[in-house]
Protein backbone atom coordinates (compact mmCIF):
# COMPACT_ATOMS: atom_id res chain seq x y z
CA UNK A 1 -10.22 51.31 -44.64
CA UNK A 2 -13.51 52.30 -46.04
CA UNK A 3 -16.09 52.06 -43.02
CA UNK A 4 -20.02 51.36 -44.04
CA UNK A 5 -22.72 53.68 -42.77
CA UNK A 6 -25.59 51.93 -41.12
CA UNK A 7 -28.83 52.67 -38.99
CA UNK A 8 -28.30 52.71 -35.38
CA UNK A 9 -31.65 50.27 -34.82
CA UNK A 10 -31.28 47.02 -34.61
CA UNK A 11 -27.57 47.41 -35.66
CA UNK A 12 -26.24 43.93 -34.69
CA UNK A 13 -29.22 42.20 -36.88
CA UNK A 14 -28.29 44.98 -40.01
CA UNK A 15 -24.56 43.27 -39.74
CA UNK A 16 -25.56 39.93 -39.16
CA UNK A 17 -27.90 40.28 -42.36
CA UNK A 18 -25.36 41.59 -44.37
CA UNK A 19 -23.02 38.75 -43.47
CA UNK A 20 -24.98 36.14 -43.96
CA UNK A 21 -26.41 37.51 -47.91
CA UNK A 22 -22.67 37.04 -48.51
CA UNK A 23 -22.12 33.78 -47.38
CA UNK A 24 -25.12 32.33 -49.12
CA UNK A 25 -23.89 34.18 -52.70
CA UNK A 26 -20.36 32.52 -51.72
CA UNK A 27 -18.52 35.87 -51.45
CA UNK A 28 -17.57 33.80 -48.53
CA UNK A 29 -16.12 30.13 -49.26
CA UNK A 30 -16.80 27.41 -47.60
CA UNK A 31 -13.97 27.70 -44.80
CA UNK A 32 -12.94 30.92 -45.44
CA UNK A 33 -12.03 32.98 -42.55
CA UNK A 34 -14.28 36.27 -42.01
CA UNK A 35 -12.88 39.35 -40.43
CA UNK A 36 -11.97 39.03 -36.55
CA UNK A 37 -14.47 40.94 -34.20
CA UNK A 38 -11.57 44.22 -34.07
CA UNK A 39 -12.18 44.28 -37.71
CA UNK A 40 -15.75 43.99 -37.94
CA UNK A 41 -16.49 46.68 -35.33
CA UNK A 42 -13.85 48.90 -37.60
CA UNK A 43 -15.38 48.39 -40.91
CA UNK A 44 -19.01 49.23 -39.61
CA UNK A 45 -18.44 51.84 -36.47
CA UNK A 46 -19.60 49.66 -33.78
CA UNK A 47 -18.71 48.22 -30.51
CA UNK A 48 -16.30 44.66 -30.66
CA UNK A 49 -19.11 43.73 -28.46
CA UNK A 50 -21.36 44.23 -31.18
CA UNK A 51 -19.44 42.36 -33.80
CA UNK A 52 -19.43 39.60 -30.87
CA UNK A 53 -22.84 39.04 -31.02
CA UNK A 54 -22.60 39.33 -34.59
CA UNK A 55 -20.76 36.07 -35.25
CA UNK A 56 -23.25 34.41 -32.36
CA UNK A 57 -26.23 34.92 -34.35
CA UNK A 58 -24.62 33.52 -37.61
CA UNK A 59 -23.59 31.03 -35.68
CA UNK A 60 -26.95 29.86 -34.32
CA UNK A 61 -28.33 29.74 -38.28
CA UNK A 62 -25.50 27.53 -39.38
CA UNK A 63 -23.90 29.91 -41.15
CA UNK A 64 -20.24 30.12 -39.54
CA UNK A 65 -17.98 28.19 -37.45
CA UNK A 66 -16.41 29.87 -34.49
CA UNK A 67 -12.56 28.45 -33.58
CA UNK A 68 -11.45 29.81 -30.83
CA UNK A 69 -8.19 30.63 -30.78
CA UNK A 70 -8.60 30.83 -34.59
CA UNK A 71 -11.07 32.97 -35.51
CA UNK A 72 -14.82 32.66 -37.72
CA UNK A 73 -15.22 30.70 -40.26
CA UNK A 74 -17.91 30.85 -43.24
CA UNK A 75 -19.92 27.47 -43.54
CA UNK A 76 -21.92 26.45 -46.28
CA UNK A 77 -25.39 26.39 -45.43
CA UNK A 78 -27.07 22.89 -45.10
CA UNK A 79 -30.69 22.99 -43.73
CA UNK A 80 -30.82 19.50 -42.81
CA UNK A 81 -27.60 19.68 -40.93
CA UNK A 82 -29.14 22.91 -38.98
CA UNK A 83 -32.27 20.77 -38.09
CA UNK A 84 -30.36 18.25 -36.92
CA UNK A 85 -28.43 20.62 -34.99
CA UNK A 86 -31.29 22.08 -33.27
CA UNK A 87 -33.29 19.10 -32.30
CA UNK A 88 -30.03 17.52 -31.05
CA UNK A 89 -30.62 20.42 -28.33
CA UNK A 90 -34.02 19.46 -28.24
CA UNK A 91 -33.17 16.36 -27.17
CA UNK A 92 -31.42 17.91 -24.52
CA UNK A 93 -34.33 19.41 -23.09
CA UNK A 94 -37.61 18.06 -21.50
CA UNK A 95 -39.46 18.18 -24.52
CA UNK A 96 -41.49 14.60 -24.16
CA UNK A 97 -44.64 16.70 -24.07
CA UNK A 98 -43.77 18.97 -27.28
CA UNK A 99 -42.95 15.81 -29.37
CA UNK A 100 -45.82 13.98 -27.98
CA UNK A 101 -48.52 17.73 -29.23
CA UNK A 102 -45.91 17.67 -32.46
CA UNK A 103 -46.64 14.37 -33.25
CA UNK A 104 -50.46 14.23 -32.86
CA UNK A 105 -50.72 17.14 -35.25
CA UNK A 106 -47.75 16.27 -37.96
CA UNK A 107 -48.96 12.51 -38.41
CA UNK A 108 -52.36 13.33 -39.63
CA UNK A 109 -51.10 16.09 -41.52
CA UNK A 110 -48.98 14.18 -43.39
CA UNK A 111 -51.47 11.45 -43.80
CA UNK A 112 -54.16 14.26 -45.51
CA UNK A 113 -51.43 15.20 -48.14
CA UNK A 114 -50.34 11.78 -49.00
CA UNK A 115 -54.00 10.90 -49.49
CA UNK A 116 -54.29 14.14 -52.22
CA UNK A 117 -51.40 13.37 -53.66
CA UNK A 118 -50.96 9.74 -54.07
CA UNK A 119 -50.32 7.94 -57.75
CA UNK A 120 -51.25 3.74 -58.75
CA UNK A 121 -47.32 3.34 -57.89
CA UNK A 122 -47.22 4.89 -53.78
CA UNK A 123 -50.64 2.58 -53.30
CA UNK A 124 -49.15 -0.52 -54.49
CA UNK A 125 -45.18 0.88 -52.74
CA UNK A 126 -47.32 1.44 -49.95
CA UNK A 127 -49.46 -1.64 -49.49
CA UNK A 128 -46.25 -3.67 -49.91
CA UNK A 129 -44.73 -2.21 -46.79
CA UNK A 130 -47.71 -2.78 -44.77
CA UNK A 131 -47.74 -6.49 -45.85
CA UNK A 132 -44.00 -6.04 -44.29
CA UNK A 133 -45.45 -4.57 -41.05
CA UNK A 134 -48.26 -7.37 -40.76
CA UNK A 135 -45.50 -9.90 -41.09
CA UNK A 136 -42.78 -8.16 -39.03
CA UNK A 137 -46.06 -9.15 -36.05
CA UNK A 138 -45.02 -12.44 -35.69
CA UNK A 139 -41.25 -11.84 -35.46
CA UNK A 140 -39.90 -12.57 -31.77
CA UNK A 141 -38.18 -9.21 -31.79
CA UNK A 142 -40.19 -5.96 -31.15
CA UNK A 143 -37.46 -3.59 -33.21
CA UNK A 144 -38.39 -5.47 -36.49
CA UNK A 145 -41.63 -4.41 -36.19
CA UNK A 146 -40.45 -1.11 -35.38
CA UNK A 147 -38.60 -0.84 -38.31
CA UNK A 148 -41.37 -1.97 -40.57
CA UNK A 149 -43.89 1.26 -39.06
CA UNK A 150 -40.67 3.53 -39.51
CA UNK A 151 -40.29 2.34 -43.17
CA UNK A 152 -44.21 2.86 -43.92
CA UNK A 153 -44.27 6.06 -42.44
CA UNK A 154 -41.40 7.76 -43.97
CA UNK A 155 -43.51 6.14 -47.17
CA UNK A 156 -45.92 7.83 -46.13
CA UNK A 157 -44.14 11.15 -46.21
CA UNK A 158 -42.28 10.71 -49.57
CA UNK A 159 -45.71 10.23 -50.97
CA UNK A 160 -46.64 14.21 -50.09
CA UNK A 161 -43.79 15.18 -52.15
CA UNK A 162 -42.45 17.50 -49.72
CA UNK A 163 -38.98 17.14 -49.46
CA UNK A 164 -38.99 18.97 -46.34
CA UNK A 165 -41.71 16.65 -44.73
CA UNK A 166 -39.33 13.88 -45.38
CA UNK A 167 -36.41 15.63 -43.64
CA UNK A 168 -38.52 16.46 -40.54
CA UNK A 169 -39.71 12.92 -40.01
CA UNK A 170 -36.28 11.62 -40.61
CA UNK A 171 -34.80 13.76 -37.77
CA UNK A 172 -38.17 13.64 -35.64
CA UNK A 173 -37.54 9.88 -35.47
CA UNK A 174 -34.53 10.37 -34.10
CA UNK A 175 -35.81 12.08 -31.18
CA UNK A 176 -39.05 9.58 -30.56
CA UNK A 177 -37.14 6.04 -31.11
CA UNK A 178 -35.74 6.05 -27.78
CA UNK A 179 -39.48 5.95 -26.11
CA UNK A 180 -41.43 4.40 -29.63
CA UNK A 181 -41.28 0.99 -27.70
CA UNK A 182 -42.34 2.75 -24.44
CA UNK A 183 -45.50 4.32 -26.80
CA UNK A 184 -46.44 0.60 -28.14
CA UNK A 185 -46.47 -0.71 -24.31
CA UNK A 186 -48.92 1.98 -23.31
CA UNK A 187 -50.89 1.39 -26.12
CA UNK A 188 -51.45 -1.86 -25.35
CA UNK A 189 -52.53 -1.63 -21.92
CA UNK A 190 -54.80 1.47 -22.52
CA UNK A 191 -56.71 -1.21 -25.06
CA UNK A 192 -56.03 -4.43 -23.11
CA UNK A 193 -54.01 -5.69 -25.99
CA UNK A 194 -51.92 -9.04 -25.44
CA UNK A 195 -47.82 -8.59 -24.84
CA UNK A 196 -47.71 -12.45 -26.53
CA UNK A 197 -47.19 -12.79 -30.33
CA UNK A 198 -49.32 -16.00 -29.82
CA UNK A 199 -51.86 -13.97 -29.23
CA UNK A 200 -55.22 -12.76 -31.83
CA UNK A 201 -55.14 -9.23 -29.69
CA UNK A 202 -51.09 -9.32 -29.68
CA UNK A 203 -50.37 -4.96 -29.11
CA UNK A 204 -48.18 -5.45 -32.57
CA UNK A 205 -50.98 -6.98 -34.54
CA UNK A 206 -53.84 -4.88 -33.27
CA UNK A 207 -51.22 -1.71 -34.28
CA UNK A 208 -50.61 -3.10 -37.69
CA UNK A 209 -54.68 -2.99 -38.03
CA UNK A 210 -54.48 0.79 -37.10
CA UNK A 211 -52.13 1.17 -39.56
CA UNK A 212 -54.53 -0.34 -42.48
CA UNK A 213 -56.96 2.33 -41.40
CA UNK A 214 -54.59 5.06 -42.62
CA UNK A 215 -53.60 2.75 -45.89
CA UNK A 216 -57.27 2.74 -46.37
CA UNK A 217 -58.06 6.47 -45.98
CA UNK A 218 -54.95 7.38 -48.39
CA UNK A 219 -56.21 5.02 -51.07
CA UNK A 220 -60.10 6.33 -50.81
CA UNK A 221 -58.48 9.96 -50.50
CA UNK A 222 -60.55 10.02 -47.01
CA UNK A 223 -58.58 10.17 -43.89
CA UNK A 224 -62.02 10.75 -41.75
CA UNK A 225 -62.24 7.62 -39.58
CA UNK A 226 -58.25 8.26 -38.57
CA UNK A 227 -58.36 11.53 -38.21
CA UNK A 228 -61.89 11.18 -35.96
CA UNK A 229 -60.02 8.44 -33.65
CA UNK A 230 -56.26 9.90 -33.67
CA UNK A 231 -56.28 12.85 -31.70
CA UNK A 232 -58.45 10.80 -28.66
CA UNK A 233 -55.99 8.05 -28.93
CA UNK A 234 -52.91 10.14 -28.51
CA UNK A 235 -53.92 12.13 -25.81
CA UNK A 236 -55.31 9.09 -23.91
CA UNK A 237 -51.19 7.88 -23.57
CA UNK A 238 -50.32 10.73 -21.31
CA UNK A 239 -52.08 9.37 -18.90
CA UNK A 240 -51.60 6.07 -18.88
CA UNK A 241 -48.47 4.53 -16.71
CA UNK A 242 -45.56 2.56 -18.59
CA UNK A 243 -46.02 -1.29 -17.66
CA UNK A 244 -43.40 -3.07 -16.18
CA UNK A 245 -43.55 -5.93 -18.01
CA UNK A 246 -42.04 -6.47 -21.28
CA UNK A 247 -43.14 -8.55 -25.06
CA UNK A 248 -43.32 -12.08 -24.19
């Protein structure tokens, strides 16, 4: 068997790049089996332990499935599927405070961009689905609203054009919905909002408000009075207790 000549530095990453160049010009199907760790340390003079760690870092990128038992398999690349992948560890971890800094920088971020790159069509798309969000106020259930500020949002992002904006908010969602309710309570009591729909100063109606703010900036193409207030605002919810209480 013909064995490959490579530079001792860095040896494991040299094998691991060569690998993966295959599998993303499909030398390697989808599902077919790579050479076992034996074979690998054969065909390039190293240690099995090498060719271990090998397969662990194609692994980590998504690029192969280990079976044990079976052997390595090459997988078809899917970036979305290795986001997911990753912040399903995230989620894992005690990461409140990373989404929390994530958030108060992506948000505005993705506000500025929409606001460049808006058309007639996104500000009318866009105004309809905060008319949903004023409206989903005076349901008697807290998720509709919730639903209605996940749907502008993700608006939001498809408006930048970014493909890859869109994916990340998608899959950042997933990771913030479990406390998003939590987030609304604390922003009520840090402004001494109302937890009653019956309410002028009901939390949900004073948020939808917020909300035109940032409709407003991306149809002027001026995000200053959101960006000016946003970064105060979130910070402010670190340090303010959850209520015990919940919407009335």
């Amino acid at each position: 068997m013909e064995k490959n000549t490579l530079v001792r530095k860095n040896i494991s990453d040299q094998i691991a790049d060569i690998l993966k160049e295959k599998i993303i010009r499909h030398e390697y199907a989808d599902g077919e089996k790579l050479p076992g760790e034996n074979e690998l340390a054969e065909i390039y003079g190293v240690s099995r332990m090498t060719a271990r760690t090998v397969f662990q870092k194609l692994c980590s990128l998504g690029l192969v499935e280990i079976r044990n038992g079976e052997g390595t398999f090459a997988k078809s690349f899917d970036l979305k599927d290795y986001f997911q992948q990753a912040l399903s560890f995230m989620n894992e971890q005690n990461t409140t405070e990373d989404i929390r800094e994530f958030r108060r920088y992506f948000e505005p971020m993705c506000n500025e961009l929409a606001s460049q790159k808006r058309t007639e069509k996104d500000i009318e798309e866009l105004t309809k689905l905060y008319d949903e969000l004023v409206r989903s106020c005076d349901s008697n259930d807290v998720m509709d609203f919730l639903e209605a500020d996940y749907n502008f949002h993700r608006y939001i992002c498809r408006t930048t054009g970014n493909p890859i904006i869109i994916m990340i908010y998608e899959m950042f969602m997933n990771l913030v919905k479990k406390d998003y309710e939590d987030t609304l309570k604390k922003y009520a009591v840090l402004n001494n909002y109302s937890f009653s729909n019956k309410d002028e100063n009901y939390a949900l109606r004073m948020s939808a408000k917020l909300h035109r703010n940032i409709l407003d900036g991306i149809i002027s193409q001026d995000m200053t009075e959101f960006n000016d207030s946003w970064p105060t605002l979130s910070r402010k919810y670190d340090y303010v207790p959850l209520p015990d209480r919940d919407w009335e």
